[in-house]
Protein backbone atom coordinates (compact mmCIF):
# COMPACT_ATOMS: atom_id res chain seq x y z
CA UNK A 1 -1.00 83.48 6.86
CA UNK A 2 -3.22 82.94 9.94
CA UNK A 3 -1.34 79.82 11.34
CA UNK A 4 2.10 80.96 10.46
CA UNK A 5 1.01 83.82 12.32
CA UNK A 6 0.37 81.88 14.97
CA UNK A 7 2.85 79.76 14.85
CA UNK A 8 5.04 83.52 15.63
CA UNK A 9 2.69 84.86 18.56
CA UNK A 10 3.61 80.83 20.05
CA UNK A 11 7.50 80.98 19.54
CA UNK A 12 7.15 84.71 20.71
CA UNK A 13 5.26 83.16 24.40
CA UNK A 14 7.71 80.74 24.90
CA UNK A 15 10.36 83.26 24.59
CA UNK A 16 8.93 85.50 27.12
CA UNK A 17 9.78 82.95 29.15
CA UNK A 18 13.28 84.05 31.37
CA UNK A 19 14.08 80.20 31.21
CA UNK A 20 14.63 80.42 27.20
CA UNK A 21 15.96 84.26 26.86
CA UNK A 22 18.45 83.35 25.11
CA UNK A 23 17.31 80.68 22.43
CA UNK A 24 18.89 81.20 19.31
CA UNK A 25 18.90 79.71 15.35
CA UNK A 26 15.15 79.21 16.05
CA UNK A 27 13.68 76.24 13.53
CA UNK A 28 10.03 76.27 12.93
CA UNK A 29 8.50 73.09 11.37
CA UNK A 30 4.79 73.27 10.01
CA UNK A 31 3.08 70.39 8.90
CA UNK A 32 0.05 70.83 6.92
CA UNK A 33 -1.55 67.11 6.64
CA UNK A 34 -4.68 68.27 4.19
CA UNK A 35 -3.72 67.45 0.04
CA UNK A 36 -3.93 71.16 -1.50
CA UNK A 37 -4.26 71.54 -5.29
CA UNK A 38 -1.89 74.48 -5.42
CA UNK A 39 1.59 75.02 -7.69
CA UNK A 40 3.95 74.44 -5.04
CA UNK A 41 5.89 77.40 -6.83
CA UNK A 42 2.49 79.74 -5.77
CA UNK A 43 3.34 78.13 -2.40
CA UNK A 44 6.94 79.26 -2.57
CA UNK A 45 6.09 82.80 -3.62
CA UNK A 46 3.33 82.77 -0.81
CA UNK A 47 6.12 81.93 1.73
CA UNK A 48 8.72 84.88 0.20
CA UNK A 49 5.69 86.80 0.92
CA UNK A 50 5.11 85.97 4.54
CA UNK A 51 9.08 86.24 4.87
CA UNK A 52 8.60 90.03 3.72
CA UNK A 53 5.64 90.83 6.02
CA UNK A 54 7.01 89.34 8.95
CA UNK A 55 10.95 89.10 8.50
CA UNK A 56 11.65 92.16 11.46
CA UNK A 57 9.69 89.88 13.75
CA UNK A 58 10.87 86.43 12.97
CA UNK A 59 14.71 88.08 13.19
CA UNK A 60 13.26 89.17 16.44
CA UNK A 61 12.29 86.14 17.27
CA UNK A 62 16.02 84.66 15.95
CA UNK A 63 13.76 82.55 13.67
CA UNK A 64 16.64 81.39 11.14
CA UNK A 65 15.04 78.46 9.52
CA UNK A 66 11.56 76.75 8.72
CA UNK A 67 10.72 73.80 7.33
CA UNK A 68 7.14 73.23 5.57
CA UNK A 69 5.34 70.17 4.66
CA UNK A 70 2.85 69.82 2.21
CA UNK A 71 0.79 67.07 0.43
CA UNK A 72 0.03 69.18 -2.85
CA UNK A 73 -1.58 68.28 -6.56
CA UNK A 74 -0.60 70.43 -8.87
CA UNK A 75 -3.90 70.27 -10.79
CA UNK A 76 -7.16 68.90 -9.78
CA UNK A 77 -5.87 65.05 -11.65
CA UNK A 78 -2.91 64.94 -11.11
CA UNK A 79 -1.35 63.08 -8.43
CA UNK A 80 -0.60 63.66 -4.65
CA UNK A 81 2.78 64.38 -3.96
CA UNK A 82 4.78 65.13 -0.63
CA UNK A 83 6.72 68.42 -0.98
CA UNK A 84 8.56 70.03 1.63
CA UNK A 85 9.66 73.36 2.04
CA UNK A 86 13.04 74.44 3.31
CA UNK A 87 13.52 78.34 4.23
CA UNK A 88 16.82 79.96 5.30
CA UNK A 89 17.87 83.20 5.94
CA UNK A 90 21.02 82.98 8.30
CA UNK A 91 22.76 86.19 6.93
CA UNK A 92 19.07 87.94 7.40
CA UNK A 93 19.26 89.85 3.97
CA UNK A 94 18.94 86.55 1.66
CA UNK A 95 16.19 84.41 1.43
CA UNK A 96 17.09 80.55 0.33
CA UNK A 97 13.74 78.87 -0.23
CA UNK A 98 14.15 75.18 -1.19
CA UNK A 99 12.00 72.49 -3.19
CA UNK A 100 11.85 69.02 -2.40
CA UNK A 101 9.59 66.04 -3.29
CA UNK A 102 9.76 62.38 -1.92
CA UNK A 103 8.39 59.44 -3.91
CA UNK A 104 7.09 56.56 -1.93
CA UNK A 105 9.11 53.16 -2.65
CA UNK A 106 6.61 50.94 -3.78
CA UNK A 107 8.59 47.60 -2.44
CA UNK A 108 9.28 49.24 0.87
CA UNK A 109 6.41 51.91 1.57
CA UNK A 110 9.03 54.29 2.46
């Protein structure tokens, strides 16, 4: 949890700042561009976790949503695929943490 971390003490700076007392809904986008071979469902319980540790400080930080992107393989063969992460906690009591995976069109390269 070293970069997320980081990521917090950076969004924490900025908002020392007089010029941006008064940010709110705070979105924090991470995008990790090394392929991982990690069940993104570990992943998802890893980022519950940091949620836990660190949820006084990102309300603090009026931190409301995050969005993570990961290449991942689920096993060492299997294939690369892009998942990204989608985290939301508006009310600040419930955690929504949601899955998604693009395919690249083959015709299009999108």
């Amino acid at each position: 949890s070293g970069i997320n971390a980081e990521s917090l003490n950076e969004l924490e700076v900025s908002m020392s700042n007089r010029n941006y007392k008064k940010s709110d809904c705070n979105h924090i986008f991470l995008n990790f561009v090394p392929c991982m071979v990690i069940n993104p469902m570990i992943v998802k319980e890893k980022v519950k976790q940091f949620i836990e540790r660190y949820g006084k400080r990102l309300w603090k930080l009026r931190v409301l949503q995050a969005e993570l992107k990961m290449k991942l393989r689920e096993t060492a063969s299997s294939p690369e695929q892009n998942f990204w992460f989608f985290v939301n906690t508006e009310s600040g009591y419930s955690i929504d943490i949601h899955i998604y995976t693009c395919k690249e069109d083959p015709n299009s390269g999108g």
